[in-house]
N, C-alpha and C. Protein backbone atom coordinates (compact mmCIF):
# COMPACT_ATOMS: atom_id res chain seq x y z
N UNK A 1 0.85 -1.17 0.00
CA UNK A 1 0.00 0.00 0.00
C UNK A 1 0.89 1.24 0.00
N UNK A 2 0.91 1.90 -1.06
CA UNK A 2 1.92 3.59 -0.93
C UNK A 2 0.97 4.17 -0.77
N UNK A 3 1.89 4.83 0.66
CA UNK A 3 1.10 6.15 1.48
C UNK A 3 1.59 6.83 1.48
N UNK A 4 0.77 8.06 1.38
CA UNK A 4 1.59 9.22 1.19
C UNK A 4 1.31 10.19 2.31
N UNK A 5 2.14 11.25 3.79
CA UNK A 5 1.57 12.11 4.50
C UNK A 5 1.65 13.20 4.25
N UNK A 6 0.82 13.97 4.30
CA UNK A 6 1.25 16.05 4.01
C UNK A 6 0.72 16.09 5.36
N UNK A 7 1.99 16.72 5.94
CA UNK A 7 1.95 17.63 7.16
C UNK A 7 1.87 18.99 6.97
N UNK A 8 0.76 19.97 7.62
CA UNK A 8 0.86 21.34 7.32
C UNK A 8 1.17 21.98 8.60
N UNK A 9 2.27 21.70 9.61
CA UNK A 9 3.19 22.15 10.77
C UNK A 9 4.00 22.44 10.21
N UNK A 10 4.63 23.71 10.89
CA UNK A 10 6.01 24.18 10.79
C UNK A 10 6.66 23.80 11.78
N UNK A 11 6.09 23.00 13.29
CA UNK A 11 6.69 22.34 14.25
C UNK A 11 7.46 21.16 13.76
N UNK A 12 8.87 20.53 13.71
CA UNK A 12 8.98 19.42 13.24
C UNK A 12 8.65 18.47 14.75
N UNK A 13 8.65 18.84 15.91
CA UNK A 13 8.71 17.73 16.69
C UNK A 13 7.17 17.71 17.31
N UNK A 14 6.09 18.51 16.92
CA UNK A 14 5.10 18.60 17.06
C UNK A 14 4.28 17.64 17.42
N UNK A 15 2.65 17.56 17.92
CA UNK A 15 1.64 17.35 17.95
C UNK A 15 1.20 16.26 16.82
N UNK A 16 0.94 17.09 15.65
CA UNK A 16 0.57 16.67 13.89
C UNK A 16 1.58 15.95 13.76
N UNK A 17 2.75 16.08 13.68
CA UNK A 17 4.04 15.14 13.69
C UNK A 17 4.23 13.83 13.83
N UNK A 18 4.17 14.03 15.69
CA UNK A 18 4.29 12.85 16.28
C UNK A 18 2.75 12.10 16.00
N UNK A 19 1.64 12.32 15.75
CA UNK A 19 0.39 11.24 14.88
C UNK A 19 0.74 10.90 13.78
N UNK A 20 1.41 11.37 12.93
CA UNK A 20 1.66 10.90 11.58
C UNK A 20 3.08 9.62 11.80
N UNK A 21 3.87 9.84 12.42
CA UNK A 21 4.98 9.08 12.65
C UNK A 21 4.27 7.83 13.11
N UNK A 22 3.76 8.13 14.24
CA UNK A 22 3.20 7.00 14.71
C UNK A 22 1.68 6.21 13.72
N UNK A 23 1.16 6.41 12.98
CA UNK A 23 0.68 6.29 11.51
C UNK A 23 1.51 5.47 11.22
N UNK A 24 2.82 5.80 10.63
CA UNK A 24 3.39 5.06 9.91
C UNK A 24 4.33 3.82 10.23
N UNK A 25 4.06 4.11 11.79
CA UNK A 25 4.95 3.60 12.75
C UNK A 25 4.19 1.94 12.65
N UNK A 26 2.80 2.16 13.01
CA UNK A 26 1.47 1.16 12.98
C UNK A 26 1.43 0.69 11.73
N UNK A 27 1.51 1.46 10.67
CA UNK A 27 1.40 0.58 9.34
C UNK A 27 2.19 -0.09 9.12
N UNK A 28 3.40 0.26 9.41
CA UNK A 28 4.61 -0.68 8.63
C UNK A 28 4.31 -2.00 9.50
N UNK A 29 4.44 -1.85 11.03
CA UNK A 29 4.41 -3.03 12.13
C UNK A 29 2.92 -3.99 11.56
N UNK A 30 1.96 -3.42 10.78
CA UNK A 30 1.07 -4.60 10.52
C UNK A 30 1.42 -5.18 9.29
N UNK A 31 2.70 -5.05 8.52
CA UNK A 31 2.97 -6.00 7.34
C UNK A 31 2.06 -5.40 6.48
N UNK A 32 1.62 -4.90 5.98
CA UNK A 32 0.75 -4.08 4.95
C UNK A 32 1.64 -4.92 3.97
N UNK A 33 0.87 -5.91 2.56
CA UNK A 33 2.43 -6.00 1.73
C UNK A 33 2.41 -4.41 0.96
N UNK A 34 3.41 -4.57 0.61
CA UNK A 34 3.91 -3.79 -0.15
C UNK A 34 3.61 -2.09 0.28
N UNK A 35 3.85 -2.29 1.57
CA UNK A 35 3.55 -0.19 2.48
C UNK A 35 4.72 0.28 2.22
N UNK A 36 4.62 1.13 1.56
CA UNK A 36 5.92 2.41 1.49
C UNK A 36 5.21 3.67 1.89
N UNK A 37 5.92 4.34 2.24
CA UNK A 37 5.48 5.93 2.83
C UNK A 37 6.08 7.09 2.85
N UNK A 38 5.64 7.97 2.25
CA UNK A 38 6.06 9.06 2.08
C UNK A 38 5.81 10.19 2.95
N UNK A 39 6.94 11.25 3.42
CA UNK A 39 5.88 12.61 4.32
C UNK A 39 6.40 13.55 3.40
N UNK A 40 5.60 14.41 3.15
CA UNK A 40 5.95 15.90 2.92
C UNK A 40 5.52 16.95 4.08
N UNK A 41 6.38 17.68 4.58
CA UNK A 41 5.66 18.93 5.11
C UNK A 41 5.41 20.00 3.88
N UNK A 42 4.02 20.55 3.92
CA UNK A 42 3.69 21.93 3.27
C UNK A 42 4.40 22.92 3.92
N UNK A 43 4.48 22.90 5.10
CA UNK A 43 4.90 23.83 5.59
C UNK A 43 5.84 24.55 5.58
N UNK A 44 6.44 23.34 5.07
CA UNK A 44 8.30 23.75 4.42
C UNK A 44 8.58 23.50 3.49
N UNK A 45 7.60 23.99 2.30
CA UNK A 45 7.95 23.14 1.30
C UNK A 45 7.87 24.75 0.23
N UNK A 46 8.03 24.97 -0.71
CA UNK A 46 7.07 26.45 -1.88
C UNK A 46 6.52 25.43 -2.40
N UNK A 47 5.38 26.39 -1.79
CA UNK A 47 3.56 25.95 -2.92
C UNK A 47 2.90 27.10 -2.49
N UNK A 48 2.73 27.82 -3.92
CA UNK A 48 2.02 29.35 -3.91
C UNK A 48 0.63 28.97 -3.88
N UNK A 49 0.09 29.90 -3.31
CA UNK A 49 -1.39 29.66 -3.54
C UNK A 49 -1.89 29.79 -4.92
N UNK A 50 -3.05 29.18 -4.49
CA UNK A 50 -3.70 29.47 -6.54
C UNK A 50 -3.99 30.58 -6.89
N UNK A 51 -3.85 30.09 -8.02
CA UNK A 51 -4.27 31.83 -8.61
C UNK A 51 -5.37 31.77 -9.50
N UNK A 52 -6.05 30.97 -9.33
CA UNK A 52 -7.51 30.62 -10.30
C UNK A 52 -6.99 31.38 -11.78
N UNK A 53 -6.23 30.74 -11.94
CA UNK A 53 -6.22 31.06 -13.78
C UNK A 53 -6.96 30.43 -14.54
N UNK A 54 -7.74 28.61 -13.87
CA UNK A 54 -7.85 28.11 -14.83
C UNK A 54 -7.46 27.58 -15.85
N UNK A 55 -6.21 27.43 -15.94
CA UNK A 55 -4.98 26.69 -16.89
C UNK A 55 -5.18 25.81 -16.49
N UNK A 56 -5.80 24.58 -15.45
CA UNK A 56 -5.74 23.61 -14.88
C UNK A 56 -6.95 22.70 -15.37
N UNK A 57 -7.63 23.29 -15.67
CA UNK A 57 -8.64 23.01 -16.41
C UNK A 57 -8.53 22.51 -17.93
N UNK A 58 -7.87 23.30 -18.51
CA UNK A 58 -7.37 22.83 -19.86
C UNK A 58 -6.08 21.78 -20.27
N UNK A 59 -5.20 21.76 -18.98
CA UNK A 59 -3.97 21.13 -19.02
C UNK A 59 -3.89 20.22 -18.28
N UNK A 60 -5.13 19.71 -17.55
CA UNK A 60 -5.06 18.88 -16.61
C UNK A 60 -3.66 18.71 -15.45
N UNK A 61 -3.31 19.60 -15.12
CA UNK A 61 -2.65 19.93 -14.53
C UNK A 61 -1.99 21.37 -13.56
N UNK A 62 -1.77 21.65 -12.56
CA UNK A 62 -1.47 22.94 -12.32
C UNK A 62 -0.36 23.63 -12.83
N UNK A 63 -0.31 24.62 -13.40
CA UNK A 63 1.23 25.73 -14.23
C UNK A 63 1.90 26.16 -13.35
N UNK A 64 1.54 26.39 -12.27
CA UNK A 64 2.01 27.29 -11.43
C UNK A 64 3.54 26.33 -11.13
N UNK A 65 4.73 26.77 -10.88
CA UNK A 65 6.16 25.68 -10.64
C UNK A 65 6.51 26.47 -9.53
N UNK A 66 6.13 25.24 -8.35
CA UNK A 66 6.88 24.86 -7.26
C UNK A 66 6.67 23.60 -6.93
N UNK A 67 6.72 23.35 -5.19
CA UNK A 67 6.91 21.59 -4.86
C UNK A 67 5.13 21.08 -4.96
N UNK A 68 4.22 21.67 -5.89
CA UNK A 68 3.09 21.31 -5.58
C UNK A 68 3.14 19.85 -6.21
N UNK A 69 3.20 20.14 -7.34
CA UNK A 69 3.62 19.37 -8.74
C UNK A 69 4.29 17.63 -8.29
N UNK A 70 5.19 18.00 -7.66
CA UNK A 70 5.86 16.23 -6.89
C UNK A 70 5.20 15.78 -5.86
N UNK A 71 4.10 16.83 -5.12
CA UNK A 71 3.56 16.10 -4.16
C UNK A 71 2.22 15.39 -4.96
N UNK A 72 1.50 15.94 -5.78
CA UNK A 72 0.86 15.78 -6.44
C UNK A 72 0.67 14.75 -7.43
N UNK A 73 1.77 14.42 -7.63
CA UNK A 73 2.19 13.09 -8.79
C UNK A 73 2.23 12.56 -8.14
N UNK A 74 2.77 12.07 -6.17
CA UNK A 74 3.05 10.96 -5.22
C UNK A 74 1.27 10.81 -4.75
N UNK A 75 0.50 11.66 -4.59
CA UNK A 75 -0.61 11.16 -4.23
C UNK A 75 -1.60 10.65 -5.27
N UNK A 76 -1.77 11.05 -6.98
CA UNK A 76 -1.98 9.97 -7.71
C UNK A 76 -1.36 8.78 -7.69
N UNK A 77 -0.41 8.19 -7.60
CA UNK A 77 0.14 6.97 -7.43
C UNK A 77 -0.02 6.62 -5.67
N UNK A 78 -0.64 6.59 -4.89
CA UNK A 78 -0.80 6.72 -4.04
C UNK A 78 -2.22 5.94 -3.64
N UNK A 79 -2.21 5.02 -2.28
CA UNK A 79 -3.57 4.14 -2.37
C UNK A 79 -4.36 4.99 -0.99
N UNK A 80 -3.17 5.76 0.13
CA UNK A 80 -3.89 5.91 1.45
C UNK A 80 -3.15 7.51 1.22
N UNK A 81 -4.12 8.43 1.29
CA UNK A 81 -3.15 10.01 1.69
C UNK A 81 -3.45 10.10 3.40
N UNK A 82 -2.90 10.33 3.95
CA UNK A 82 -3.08 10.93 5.31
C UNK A 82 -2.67 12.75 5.76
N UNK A 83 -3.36 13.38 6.11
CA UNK A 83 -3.51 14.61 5.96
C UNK A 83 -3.81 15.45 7.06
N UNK A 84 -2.26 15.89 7.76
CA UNK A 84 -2.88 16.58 9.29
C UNK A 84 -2.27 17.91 9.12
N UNK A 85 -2.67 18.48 10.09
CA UNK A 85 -2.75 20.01 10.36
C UNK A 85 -2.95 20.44 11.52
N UNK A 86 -2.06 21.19 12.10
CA UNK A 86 -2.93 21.76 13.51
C UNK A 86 -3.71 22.74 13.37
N UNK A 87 -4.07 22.89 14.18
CA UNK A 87 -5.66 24.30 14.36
C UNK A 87 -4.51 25.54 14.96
N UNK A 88 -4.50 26.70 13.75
CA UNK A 88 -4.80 27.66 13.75
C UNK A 88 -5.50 29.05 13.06
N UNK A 89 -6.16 29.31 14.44
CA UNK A 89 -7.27 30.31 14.31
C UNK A 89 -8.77 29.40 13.79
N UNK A 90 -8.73 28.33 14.31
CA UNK A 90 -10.01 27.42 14.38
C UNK A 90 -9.95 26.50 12.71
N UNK A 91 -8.96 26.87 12.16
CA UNK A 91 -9.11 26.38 10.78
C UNK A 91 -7.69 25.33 10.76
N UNK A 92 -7.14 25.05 9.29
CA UNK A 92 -5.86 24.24 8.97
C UNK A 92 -5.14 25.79 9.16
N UNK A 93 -3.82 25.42 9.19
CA UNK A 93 -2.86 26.18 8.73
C UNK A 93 -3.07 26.80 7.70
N UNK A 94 -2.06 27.69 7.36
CA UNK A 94 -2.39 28.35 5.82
C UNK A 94 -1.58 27.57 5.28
N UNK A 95 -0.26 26.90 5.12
CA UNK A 95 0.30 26.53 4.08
C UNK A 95 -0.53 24.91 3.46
N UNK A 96 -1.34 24.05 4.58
CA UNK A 96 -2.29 23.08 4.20
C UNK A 96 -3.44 23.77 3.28
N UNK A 97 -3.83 24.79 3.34
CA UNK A 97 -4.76 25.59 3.15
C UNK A 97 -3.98 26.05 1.40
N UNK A 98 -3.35 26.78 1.10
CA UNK A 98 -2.80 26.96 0.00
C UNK A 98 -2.78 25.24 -1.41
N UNK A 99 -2.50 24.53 0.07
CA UNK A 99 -1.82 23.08 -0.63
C UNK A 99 -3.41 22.17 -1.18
N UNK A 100 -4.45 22.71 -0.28
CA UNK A 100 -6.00 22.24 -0.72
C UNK A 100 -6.32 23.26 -1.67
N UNK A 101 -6.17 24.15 -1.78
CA UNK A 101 -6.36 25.04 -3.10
C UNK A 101 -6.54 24.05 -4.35
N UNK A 102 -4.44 24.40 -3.79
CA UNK A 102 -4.18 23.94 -5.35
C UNK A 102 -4.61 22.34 -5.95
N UNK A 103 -5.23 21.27 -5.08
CA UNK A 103 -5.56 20.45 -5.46
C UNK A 103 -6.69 20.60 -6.51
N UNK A 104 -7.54 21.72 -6.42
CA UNK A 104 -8.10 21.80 -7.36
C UNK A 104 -7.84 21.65 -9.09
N UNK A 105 -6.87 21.84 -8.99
CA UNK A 105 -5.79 21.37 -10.64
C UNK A 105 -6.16 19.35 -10.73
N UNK A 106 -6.83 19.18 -9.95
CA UNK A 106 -7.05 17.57 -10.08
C UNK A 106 -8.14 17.26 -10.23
N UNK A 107 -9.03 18.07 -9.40
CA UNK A 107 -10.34 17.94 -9.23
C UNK A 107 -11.64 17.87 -10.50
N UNK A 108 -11.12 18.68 -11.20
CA UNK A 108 -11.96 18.71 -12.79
C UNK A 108 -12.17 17.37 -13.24
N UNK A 109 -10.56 16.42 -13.12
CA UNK A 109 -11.00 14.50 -13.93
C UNK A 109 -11.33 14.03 -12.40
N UNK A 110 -11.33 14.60 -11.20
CA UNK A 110 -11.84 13.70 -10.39
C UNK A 110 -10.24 12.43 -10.06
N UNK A 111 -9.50 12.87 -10.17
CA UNK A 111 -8.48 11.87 -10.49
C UNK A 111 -7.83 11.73 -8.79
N UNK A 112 -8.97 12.17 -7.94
CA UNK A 112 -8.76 11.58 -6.31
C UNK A 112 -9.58 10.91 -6.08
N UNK A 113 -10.48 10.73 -6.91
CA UNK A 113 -11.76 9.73 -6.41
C UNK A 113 -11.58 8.49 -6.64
N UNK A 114 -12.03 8.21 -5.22
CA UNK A 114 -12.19 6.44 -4.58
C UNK A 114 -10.75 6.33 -3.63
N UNK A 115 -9.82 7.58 -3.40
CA UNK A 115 -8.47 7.38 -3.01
C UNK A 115 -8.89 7.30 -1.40
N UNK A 116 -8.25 6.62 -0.81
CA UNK A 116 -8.87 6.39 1.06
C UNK A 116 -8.26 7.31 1.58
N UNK A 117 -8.32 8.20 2.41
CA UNK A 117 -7.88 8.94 3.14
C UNK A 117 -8.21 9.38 4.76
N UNK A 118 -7.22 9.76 5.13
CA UNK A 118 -7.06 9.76 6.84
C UNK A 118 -7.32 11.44 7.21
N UNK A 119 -7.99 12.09 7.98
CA UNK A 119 -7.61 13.06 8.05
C UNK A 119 -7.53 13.59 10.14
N UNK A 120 -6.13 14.73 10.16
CA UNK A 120 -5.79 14.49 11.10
C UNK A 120 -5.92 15.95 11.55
N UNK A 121 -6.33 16.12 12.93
CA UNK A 121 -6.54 17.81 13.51
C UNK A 121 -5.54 17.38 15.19
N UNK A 122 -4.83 18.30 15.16
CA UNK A 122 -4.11 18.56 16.72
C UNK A 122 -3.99 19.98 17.39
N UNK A 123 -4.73 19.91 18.51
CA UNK A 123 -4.87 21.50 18.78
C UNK A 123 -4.63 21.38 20.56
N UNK A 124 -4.26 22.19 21.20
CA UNK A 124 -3.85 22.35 22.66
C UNK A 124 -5.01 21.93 23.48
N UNK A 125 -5.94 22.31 23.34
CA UNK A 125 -7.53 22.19 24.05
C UNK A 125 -8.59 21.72 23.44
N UNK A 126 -9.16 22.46 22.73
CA UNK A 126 -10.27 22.08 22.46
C UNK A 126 -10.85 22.77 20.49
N UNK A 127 -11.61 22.31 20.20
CA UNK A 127 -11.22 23.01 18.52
C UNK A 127 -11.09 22.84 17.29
N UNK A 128 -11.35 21.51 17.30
CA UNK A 128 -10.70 21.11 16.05
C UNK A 128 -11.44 20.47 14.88
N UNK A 129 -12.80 20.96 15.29
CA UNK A 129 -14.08 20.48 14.48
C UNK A 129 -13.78 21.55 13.26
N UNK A 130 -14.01 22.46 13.01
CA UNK A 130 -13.82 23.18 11.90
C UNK A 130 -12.52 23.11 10.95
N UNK A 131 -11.65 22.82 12.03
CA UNK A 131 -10.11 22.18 10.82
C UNK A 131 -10.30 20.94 10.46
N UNK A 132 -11.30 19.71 11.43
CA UNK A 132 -11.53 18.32 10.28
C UNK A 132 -12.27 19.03 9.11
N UNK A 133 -13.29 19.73 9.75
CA UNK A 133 -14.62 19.94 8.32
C UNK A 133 -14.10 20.60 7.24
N UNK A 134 -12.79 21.44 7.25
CA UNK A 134 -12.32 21.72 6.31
C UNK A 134 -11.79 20.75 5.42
N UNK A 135 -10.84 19.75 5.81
CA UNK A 135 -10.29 18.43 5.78
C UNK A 135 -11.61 18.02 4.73
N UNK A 136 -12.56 17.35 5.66
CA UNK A 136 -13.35 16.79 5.07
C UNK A 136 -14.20 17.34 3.68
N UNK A 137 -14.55 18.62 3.90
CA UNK A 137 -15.13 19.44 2.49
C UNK A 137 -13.64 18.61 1.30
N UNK A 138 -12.53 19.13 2.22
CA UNK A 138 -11.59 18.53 0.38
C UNK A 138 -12.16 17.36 -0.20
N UNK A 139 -11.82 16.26 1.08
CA UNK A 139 -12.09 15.08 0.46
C UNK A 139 -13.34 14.75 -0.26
N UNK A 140 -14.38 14.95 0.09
CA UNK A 140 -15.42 14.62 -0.18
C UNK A 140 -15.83 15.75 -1.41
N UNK A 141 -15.26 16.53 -1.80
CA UNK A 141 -14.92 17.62 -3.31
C UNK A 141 -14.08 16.61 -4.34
N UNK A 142 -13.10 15.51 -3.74
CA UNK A 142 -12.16 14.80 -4.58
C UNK A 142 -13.13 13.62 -4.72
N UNK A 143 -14.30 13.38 -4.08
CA UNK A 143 -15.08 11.92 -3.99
C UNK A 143 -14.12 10.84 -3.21
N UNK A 144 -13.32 11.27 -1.94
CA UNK A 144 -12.18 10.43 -2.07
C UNK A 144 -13.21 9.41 -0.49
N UNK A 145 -12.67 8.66 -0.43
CA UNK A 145 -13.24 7.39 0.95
C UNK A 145 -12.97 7.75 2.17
N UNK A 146 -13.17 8.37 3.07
CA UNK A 146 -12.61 8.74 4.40
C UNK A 146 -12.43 8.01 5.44
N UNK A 147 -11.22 7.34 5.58
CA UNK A 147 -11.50 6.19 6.58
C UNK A 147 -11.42 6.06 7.69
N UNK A 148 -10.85 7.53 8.44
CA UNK A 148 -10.96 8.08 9.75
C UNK A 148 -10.56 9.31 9.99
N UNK A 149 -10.63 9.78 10.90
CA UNK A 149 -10.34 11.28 11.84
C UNK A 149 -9.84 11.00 13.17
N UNK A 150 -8.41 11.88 13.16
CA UNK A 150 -7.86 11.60 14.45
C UNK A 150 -8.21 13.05 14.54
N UNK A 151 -8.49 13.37 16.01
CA UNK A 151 -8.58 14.71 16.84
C UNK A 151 -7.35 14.51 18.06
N UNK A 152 -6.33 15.29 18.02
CA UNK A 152 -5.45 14.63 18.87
C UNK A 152 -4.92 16.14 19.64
N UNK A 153 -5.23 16.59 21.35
CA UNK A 153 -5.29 17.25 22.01
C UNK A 153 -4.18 17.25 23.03
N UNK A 154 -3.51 18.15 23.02
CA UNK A 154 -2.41 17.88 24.05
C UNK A 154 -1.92 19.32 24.07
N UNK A 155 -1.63 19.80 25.19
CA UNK A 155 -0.96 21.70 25.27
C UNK A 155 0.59 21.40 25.65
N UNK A 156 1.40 20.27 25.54
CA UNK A 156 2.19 19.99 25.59
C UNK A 156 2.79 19.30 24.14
N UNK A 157 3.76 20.33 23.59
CA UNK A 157 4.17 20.24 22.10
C UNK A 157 4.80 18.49 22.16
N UNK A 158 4.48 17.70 21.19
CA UNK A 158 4.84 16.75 20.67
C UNK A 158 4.22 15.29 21.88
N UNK A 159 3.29 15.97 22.91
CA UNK A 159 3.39 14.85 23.67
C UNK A 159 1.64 14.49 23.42
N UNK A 160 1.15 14.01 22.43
CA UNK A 160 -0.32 13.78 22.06
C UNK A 160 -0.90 12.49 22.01
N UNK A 161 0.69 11.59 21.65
CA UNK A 161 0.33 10.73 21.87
C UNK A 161 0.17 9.86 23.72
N UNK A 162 0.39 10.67 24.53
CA UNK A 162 0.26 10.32 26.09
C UNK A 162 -1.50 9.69 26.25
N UNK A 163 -1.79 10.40 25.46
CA UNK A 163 -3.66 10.27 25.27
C UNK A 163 -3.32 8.69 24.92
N UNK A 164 -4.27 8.11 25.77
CA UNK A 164 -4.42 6.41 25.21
C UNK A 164 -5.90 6.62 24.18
N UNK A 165 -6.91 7.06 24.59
CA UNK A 165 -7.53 7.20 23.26
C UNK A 165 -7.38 7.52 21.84
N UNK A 166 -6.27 8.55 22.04
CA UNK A 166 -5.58 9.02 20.33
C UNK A 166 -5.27 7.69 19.89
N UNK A 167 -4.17 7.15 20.57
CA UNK A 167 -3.06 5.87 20.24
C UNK A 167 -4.43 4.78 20.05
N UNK A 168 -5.15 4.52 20.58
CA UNK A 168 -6.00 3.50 20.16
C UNK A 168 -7.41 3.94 19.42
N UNK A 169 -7.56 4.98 18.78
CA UNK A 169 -7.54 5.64 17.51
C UNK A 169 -6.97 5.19 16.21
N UNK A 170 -6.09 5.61 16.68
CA UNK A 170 -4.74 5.48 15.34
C UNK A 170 -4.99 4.24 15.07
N UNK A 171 -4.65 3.06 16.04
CA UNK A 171 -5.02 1.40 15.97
C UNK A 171 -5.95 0.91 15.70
N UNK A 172 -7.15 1.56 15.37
CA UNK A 172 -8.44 1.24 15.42
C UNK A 172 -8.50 1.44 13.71
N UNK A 173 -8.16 2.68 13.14
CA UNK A 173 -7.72 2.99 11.93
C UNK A 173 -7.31 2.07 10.88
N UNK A 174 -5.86 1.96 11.16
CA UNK A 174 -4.69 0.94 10.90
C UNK A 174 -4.98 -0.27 11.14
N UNK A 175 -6.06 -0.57 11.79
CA UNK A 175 -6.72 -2.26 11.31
C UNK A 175 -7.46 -2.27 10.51
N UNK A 176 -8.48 -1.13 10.05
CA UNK A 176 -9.41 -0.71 8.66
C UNK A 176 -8.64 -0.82 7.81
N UNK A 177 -7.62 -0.91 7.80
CA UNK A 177 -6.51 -0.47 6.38
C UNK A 177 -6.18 -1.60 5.60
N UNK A 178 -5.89 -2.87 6.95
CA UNK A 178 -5.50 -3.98 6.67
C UNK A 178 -6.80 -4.72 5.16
């Protein structure tokens, strides 16, 4: 199964981080055949926002040249995307936010639909309903399968997984996958 993660943290030892690691941590340990995995952070990556030209439409593809383009080719070839973000200002990040834009350069052939996807929110307290529903509007714009939502809460940077409900979350997930 090639999976692919977009992280939209600029934290590397973060919250969003440490769920995705441990994601991949769980997939590999269940023998998936053939799991490879990929992460990208948006966050650190150039990807301009769109610019609704509409060239994407005709070229089946986005014009715009930065790292949108390679992340974009790894999640067509791609069977599971997993997709986290922390909550700020009640929403994704902006650079996840730029990076759902530009998916729209795909969206016209539909060429995410039926793809399974994970989507992931981490916020200090409490919050994080409006950054899944954002999450979720993408997917369900791509027709893609949603096969869970982690909400993962912790005001202590990188320590989210301490939550035994997150962690048996994640596990609960990662046996759907199988």
């Amino acid at each position: 199964m090639k999976t692919i993660m977009i992280c939209g943290s600029r934290r590397n030892n973060g919250n969003t981080n440490a769920i995705l690691k441990e994601f991949d941590k769980q997939l590999s340990s269940e023998k998936i055949p053939g799991y490879k995995n990929k992460c990208y952070n948006v966050a650190r990556m150039n990807i301009h926002p769109c610019k609704s030209c509409l060239s994407c439409a005709k070229k089946d593809k986005c014009v715009v040249r930065d790292d949108f383009q390679k992340i974009a080719d790894k999640m067509l070839k791609s069977d599971l995307i997993i997709l986290g973000s922390p909550v700020y200002f009640s929403d994704v990040s902006a650079s996840l936010k730029a990076f759902i834009d530009r998916t729209f350069s795909l969206w016209h052939k539909k060429m995410l639909k039926g793809k399974k996807v994970i989507l992931i929110a981490t916020c200090a307290e409490s919050g994080t309903g409006h950054t899944i529903d954002t999450m979720r509007h993408f997917a369900r714009e791509h027709e893609m399968d949603i096969i869970g939502t982690i909400e993962g809460i912790s005001e202590e940077k990188g320590k989210v997984l301490k939550n035994e409900m997150t962690v048996k979350a994640i596990q609960d997930i990662v046996r759907s996958c199988n």
